[in-house]
PDB file of N, CA and C in Angstrom:
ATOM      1  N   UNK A   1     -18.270  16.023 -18.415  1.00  0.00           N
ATOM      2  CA  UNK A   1     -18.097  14.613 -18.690  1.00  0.00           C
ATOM      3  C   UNK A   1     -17.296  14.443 -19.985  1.00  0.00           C
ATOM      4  N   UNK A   2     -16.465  13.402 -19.625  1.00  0.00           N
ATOM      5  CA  UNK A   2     -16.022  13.140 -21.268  1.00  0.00           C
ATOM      6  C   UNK A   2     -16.417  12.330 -22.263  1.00  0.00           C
ATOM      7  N   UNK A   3     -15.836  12.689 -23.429  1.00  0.00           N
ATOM      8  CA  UNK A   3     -16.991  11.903 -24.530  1.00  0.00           C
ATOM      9  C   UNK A   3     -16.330  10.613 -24.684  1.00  0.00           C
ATOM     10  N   UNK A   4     -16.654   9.725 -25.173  1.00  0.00           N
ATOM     11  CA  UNK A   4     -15.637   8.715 -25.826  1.00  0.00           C
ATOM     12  C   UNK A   4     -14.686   8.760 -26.473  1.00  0.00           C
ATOM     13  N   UNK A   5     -14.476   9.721 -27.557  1.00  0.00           N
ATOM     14  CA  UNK A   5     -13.107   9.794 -27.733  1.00  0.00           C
ATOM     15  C   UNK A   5     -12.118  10.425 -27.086  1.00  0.00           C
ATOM     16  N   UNK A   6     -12.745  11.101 -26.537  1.00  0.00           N
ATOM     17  CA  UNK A   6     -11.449  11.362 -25.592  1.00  0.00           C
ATOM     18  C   UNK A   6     -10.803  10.178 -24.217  1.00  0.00           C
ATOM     19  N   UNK A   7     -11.781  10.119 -23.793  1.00  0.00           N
ATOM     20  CA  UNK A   7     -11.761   9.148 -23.049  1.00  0.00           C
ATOM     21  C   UNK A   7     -10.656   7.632 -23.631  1.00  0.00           C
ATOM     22  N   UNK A   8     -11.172   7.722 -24.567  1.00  0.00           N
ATOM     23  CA  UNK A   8     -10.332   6.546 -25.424  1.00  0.00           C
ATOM     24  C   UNK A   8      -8.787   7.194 -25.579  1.00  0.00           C
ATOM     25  N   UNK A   9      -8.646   8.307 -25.844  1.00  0.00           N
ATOM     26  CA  UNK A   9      -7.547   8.847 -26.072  1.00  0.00           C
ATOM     27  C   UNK A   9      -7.001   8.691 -24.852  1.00  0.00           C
ATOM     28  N   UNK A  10      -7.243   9.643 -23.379  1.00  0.00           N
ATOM     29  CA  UNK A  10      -6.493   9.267 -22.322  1.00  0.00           C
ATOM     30  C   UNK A  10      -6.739   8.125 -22.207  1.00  0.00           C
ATOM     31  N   UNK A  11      -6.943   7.092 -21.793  1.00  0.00           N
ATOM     32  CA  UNK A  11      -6.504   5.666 -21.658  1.00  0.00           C
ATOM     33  C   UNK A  11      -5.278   5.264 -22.846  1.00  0.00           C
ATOM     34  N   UNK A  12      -5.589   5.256 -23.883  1.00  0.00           N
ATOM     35  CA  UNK A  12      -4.466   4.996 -24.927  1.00  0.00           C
ATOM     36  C   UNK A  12      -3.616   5.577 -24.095  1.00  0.00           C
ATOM     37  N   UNK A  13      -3.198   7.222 -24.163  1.00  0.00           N
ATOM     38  CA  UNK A  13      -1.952   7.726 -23.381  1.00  0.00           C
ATOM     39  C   UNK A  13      -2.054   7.061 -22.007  1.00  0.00           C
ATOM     40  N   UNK A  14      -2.240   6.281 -21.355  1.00  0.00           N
ATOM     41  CA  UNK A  14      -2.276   6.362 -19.907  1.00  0.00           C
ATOM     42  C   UNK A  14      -1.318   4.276 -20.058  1.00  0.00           C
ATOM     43  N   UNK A  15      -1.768   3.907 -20.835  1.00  0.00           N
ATOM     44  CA  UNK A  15      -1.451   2.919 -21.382  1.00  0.00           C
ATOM     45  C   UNK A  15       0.037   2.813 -21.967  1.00  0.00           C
ATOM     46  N   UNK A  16       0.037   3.990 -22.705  1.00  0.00           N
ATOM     47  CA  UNK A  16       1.529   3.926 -23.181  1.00  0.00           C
ATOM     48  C   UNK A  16       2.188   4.588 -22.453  1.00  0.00           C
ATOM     49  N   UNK A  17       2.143   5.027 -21.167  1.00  0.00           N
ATOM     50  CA  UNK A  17       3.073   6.060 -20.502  1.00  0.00           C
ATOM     51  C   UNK A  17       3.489   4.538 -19.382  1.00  0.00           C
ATOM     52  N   UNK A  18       2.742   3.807 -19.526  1.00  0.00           N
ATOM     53  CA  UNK A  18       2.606   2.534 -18.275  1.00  0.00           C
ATOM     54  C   UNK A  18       3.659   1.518 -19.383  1.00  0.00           C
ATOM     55  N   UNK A  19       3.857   1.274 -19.870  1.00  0.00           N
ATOM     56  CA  UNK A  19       4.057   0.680 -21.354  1.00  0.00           C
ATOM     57  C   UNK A  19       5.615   1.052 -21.042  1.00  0.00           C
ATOM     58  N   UNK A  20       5.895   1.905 -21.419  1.00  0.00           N
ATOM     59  CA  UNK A  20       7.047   2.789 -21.244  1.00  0.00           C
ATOM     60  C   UNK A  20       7.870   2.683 -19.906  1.00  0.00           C
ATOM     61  N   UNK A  21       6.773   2.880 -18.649  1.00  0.00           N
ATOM     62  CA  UNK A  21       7.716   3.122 -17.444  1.00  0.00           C
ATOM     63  C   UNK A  21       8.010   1.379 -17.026  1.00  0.00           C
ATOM     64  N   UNK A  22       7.264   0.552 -17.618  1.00  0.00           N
ATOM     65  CA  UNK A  22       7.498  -0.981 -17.418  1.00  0.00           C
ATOM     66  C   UNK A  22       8.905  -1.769 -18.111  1.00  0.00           C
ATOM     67  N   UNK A  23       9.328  -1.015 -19.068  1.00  0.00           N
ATOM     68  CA  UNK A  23      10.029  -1.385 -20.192  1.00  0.00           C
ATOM     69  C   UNK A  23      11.051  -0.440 -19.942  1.00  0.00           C
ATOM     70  N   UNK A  24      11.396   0.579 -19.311  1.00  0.00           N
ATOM     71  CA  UNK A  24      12.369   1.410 -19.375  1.00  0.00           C
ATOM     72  C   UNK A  24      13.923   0.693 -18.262  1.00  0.00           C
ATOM     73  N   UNK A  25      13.557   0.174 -17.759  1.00  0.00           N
ATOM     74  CA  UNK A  25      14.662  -0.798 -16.827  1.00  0.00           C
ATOM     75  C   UNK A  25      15.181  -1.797 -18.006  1.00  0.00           C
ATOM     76  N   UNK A  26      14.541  -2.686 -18.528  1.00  0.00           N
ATOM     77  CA  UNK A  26      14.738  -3.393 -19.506  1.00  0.00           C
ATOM     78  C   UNK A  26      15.890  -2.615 -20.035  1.00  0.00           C
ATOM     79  N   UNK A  27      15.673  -1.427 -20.843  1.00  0.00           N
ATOM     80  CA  UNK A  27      15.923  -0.763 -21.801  1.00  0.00           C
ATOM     81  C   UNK A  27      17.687  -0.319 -21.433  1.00  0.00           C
ATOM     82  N   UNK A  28      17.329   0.163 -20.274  1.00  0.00           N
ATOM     83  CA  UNK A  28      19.058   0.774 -19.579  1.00  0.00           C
ATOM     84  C   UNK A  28      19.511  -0.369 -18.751  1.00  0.00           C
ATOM     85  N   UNK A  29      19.061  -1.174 -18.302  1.00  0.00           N
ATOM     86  CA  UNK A  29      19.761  -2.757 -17.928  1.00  0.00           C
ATOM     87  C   UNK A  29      20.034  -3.702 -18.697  1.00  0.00           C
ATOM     88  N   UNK A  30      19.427  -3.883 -19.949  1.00  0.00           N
ATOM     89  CA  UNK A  30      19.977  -5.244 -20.571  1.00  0.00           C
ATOM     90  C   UNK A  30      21.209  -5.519 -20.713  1.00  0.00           C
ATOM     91  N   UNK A  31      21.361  -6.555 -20.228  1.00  0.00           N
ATOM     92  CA  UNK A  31      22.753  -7.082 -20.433  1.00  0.00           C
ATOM     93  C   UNK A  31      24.111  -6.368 -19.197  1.00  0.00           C
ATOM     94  N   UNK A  32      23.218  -5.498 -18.733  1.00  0.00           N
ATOM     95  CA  UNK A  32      24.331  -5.027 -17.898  1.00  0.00           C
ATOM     96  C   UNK A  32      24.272  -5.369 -16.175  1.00  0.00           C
ATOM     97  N   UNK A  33      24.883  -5.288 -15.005  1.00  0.00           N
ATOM     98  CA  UNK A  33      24.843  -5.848 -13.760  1.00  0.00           C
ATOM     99  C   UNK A  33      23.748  -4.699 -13.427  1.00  0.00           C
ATOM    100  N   UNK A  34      23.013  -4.771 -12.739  1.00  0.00           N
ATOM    101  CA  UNK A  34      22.074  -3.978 -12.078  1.00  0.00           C
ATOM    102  C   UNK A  34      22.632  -3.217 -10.642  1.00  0.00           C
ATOM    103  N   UNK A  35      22.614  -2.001 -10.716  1.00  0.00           N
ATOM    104  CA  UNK A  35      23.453  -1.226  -9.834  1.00  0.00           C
ATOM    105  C   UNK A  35      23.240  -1.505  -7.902  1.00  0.00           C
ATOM    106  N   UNK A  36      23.976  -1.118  -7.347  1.00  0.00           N
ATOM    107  CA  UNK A  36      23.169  -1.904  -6.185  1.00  0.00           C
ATOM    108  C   UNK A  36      22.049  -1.086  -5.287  1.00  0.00           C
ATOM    109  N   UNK A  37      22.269   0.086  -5.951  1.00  0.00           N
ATOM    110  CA  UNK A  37      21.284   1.279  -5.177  1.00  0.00           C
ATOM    111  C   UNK A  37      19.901   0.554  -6.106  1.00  0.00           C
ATOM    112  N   UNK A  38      19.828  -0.001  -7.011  1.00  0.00           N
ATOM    113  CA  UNK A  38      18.245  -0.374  -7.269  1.00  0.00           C
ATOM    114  C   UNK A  38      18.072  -1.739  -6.910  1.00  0.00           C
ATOM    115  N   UNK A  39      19.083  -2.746  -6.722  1.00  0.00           N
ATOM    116  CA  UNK A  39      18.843  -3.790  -5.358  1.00  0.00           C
ATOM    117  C   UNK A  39      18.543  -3.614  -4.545  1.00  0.00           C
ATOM    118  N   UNK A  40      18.971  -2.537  -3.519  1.00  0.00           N
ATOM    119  CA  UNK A  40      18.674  -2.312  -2.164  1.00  0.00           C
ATOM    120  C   UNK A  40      17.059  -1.564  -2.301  1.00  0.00           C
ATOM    121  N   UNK A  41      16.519  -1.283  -3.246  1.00  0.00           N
ATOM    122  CA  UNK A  41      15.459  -0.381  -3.131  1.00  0.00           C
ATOM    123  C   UNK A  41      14.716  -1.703  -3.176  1.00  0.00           C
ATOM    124  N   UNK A  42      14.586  -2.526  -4.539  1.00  0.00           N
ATOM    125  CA  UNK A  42      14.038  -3.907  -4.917  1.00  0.00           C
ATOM    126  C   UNK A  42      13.877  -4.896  -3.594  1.00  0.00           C
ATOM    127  N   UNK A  43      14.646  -4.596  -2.529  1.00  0.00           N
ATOM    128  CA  UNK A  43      14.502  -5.677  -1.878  1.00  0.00           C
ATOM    129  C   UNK A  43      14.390  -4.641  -0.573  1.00  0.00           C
ATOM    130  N   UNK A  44      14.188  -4.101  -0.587  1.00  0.00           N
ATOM    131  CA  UNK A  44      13.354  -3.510   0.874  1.00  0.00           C
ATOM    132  C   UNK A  44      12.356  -2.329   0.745  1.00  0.00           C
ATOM    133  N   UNK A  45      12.168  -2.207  -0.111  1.00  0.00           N
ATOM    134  CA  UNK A  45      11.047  -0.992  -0.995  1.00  0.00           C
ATOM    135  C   UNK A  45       9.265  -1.880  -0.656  1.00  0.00           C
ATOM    136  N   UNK A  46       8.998  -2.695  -0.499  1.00  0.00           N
ATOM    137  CA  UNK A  46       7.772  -3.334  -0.397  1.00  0.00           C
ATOM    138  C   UNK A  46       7.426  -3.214   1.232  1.00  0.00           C
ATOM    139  N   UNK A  47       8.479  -3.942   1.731  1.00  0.00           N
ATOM    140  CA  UNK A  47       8.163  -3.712   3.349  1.00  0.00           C
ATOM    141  C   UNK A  47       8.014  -1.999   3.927  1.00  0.00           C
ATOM    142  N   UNK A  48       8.823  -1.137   3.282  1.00  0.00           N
ATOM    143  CA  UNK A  48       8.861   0.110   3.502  1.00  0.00           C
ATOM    144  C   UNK A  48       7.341   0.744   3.142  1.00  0.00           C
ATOM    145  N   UNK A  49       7.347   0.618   2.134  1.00  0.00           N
ATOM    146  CA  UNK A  49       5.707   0.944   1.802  1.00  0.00           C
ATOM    147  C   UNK A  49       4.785   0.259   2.371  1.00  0.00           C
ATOM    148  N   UNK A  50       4.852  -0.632   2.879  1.00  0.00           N
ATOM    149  CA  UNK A  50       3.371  -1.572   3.908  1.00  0.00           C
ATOM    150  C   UNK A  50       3.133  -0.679   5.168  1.00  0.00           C
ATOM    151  N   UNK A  51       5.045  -0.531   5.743  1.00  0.00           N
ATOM    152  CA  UNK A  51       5.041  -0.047   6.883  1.00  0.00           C
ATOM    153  C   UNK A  51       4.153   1.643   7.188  1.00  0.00           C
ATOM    154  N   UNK A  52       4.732   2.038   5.927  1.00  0.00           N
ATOM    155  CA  UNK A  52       4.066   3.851   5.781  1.00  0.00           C
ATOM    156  C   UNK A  52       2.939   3.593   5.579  1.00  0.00           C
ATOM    157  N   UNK A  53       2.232   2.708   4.903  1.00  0.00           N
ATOM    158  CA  UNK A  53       0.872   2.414   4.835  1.00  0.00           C
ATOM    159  C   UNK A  53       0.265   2.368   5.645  1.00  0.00           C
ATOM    160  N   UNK A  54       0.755   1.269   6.773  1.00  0.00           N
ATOM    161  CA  UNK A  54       0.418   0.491   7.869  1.00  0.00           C
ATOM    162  C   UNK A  54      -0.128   1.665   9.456  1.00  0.00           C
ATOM    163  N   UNK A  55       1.346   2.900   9.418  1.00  0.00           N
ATOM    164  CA  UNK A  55       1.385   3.724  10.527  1.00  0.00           C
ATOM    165  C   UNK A  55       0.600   4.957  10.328  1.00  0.00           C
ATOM    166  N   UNK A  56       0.706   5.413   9.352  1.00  0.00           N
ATOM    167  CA  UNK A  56       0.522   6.750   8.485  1.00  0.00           C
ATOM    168  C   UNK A  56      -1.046   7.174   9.323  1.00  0.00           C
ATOM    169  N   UNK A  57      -2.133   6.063   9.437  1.00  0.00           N
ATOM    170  CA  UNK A  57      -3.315   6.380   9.987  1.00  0.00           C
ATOM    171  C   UNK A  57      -3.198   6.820  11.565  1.00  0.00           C
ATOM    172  N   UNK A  58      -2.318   6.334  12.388  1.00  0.00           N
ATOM    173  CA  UNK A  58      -1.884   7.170  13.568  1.00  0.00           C
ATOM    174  C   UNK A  58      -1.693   8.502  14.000  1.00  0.00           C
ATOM    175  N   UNK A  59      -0.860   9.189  12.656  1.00  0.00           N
ATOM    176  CA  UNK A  59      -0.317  10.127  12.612  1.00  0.00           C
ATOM    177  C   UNK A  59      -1.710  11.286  12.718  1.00  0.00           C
ATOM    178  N   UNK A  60      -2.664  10.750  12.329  1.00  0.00           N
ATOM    179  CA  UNK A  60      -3.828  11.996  12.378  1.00  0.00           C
ATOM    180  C   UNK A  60      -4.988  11.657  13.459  1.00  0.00           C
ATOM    181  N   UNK A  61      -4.932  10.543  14.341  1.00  0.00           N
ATOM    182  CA  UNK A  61      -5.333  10.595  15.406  1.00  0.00           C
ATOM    183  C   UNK A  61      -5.416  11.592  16.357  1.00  0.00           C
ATOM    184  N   UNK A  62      -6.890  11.705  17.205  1.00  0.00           N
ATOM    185  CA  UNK A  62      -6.888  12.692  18.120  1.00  0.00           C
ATOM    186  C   UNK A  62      -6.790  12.264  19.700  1.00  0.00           C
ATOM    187  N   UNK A  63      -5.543  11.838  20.264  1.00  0.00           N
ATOM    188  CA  UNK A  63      -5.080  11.382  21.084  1.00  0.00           C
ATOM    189  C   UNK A  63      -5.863  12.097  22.485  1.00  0.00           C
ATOM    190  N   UNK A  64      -6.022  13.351  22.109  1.00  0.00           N
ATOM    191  CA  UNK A  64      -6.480  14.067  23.775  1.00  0.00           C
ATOM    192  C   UNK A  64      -7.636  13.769  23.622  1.00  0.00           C
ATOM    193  N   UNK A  65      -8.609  13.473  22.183  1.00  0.00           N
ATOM    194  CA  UNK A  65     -10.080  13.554  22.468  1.00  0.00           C
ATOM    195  C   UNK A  65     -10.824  11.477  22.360  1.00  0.00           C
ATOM    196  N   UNK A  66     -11.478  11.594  23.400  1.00  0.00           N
ATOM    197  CA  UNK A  66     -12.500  10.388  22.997  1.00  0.00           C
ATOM    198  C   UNK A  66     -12.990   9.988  21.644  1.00  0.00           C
ATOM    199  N   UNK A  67     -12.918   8.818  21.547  1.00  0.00           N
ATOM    200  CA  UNK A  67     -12.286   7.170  22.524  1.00  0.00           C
ATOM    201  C   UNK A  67     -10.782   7.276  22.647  1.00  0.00           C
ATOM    202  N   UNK A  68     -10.201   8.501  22.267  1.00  0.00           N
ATOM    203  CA  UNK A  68      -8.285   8.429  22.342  1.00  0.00           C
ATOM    204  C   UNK A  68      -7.671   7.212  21.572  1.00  0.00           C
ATOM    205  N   UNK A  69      -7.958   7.066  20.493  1.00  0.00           N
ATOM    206  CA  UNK A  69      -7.296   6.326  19.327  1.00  0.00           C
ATOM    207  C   UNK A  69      -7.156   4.601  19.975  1.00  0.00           C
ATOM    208  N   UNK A  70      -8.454   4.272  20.492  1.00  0.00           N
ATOM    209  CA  UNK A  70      -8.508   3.212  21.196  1.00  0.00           C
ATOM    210  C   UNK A  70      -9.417   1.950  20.160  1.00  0.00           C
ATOM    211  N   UNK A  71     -10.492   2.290  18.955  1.00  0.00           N
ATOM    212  CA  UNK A  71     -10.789   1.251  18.206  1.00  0.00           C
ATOM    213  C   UNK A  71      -9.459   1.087  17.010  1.00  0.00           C
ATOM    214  N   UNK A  72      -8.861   2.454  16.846  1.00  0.00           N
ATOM    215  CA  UNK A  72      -7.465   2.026  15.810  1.00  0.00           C
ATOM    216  C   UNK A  72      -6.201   1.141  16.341  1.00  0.00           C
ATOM    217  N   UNK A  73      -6.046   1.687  17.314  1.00  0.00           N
ATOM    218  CA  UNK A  73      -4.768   0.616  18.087  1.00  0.00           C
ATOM    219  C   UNK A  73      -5.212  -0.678  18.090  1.00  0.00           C
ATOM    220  N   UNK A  74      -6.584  -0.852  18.801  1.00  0.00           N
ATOM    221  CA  UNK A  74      -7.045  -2.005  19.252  1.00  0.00           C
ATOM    222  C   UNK A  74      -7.162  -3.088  17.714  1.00  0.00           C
ATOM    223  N   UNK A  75      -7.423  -2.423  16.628  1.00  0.00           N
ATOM    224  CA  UNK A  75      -7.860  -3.200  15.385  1.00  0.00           C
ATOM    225  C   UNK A  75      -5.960  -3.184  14.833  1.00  0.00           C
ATOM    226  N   UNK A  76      -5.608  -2.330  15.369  1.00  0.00           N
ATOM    227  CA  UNK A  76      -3.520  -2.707  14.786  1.00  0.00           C
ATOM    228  C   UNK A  76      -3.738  -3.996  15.355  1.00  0.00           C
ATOM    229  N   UNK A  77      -3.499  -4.094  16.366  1.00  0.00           N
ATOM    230  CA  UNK A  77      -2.838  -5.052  17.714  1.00  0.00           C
ATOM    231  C   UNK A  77      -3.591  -6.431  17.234  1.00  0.00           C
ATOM    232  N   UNK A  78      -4.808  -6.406  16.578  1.00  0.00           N
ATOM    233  CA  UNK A  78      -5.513  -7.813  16.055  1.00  0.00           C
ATOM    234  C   UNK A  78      -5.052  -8.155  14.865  1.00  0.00           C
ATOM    235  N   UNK A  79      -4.581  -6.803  14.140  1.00  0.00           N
ATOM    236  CA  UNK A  79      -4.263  -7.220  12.827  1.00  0.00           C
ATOM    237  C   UNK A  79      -2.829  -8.059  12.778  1.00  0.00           C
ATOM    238  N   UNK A  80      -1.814  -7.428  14.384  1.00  0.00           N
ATOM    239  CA  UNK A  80      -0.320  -8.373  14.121  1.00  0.00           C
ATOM    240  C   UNK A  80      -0.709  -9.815  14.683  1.00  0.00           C
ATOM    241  N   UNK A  81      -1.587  -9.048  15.948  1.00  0.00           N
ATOM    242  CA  UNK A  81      -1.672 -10.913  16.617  1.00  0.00           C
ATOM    243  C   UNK A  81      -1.816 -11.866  15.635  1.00  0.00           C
ATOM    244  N   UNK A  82      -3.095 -11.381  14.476  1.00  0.00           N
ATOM    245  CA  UNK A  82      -3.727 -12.423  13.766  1.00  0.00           C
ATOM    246  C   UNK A  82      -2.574 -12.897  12.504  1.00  0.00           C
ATOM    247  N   UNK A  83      -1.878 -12.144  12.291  1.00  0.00           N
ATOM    248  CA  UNK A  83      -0.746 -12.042  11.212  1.00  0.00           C
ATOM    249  C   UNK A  83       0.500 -13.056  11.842  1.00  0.00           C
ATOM    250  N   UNK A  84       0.461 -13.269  13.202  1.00  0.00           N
ATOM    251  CA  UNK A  84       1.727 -13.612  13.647  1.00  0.00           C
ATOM    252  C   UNK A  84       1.058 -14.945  14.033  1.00  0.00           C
ATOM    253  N   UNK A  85      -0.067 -15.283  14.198  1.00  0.00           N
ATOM    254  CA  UNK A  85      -0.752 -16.432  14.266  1.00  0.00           C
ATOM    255  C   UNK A  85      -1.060 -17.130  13.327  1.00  0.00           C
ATOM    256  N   UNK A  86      -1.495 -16.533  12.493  1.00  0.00           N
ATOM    257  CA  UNK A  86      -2.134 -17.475  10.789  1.00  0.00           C
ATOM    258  C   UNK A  86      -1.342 -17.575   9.956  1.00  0.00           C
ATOM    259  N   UNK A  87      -0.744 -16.191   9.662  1.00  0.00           N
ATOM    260  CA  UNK A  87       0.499 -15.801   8.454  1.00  0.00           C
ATOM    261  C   UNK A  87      -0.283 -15.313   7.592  1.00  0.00           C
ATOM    262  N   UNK A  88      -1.757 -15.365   7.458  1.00  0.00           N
ATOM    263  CA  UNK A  88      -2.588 -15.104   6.552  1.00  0.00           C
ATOM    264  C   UNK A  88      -3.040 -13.446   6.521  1.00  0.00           C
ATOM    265  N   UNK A  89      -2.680 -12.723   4.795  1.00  0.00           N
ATOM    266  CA  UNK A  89      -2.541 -11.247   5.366  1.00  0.00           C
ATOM    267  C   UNK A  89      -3.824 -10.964   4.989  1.00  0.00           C
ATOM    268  N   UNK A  90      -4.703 -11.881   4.171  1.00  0.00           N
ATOM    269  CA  UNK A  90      -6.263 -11.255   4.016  1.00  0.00           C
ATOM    270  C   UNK A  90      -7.097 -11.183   5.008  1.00  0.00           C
ATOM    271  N   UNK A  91      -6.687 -12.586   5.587  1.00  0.00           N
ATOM    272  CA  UNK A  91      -7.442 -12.765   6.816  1.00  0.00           C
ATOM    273  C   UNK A  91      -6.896 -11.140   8.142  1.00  0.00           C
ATOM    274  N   UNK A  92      -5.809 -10.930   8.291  1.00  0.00           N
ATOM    275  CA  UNK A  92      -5.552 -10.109   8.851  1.00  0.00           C
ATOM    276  C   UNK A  92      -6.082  -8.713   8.540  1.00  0.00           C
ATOM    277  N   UNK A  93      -6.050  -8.277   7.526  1.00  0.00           N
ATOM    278  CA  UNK A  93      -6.701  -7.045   7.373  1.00  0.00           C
ATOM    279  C   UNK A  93      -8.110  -7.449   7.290  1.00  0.00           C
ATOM    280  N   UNK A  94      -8.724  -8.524   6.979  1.00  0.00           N
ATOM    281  CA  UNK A  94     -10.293  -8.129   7.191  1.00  0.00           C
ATOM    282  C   UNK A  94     -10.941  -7.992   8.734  1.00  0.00           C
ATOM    283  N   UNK A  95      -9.715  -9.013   9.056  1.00  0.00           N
ATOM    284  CA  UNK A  95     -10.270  -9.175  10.848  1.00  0.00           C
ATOM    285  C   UNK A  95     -10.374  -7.840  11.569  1.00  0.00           C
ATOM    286  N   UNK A  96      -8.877  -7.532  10.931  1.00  0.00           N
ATOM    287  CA  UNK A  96      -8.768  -5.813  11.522  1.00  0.00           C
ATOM    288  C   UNK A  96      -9.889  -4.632  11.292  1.00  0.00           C
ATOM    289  N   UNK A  97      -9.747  -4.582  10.009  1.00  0.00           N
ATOM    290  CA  UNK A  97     -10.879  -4.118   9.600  1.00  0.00           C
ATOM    291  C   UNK A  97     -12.521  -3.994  10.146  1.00  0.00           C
ATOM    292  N   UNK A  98     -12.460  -5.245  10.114  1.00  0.00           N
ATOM    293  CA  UNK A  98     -13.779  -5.775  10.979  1.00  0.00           C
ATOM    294  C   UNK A  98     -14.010  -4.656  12.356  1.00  0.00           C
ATOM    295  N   UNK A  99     -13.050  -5.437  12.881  1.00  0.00           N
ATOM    296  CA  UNK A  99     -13.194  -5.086  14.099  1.00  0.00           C
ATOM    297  C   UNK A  99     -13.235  -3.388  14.519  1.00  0.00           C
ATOM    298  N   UNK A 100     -12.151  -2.538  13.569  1.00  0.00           N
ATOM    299  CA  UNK A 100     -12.305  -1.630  13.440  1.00  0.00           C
ATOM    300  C   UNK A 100     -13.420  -0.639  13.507  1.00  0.00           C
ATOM    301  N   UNK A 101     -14.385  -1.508  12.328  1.00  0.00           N
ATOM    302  CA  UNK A 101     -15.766  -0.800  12.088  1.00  0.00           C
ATOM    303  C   UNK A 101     -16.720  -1.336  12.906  1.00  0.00           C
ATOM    304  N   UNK A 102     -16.702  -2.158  13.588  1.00  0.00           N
ATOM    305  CA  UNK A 102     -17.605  -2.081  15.371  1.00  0.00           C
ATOM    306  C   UNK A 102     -17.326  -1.450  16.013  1.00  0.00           C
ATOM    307  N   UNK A 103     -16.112  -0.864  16.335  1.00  0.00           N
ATOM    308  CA  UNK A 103     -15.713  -0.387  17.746  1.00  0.00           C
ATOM    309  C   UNK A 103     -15.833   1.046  17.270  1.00  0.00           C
ATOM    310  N   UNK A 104     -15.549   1.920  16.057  1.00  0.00           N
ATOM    311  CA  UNK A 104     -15.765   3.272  15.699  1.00  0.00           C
ATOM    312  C   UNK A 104     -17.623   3.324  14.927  1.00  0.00           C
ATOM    313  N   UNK A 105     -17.940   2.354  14.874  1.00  0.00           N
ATOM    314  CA  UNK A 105     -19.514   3.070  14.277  1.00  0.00           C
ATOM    315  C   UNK A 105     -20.303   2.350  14.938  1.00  0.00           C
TER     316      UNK A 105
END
């Protein structure tokens, strides 16, 4: 376990390394046009990461064995319906969610 000062210490460092990586764009952009390779990341970098988020749990599914990835699909498929119906994304992942944890426990 750690003691308090240390503890205090990593946070301080954990703080200024966050400090730093927040401020470092600032630092090599001011005043200058922002290149377009970090536009194109800025503006499609969020959807990209939802999506890998979103699929990534598929990928380790056991398709040949029972229930055959049938409460995960089934809780996807509620999570777009409900997303493409409400627009609401809390409501969508809890519904999903929800539903998820009936149909697997």
């Amino acid at each position: 376990m750690l003691s308090v000062s240390r503890a205090f210490t990593a946070s301080l460092a954990m703080a200024a390394v966050i400090l730093f990586c927040r401020a470092l764009p600032f630092l090599f952009f001011s005043g200058k046009k922002t290149p377009r390779f970090l536009s194109f990341v800025e503006i499609y970098m969020p959807a990209l990461a939802m999506t890998v988020l979103a699929l990534s749990p598929y990928a380790s599914l056991e398709w040949s064995k029972a229930p055959h990835g049938f409460p995960e699909v089934l809780a996807g498929l509620l999570v777009v319906g409900l997303h493409l119906w409400k627009r609401n994304p809390l409501l969508s992942i809890l519904g999903g969610t929800a539903l998820y944890m009936i149909l697997a426990y």
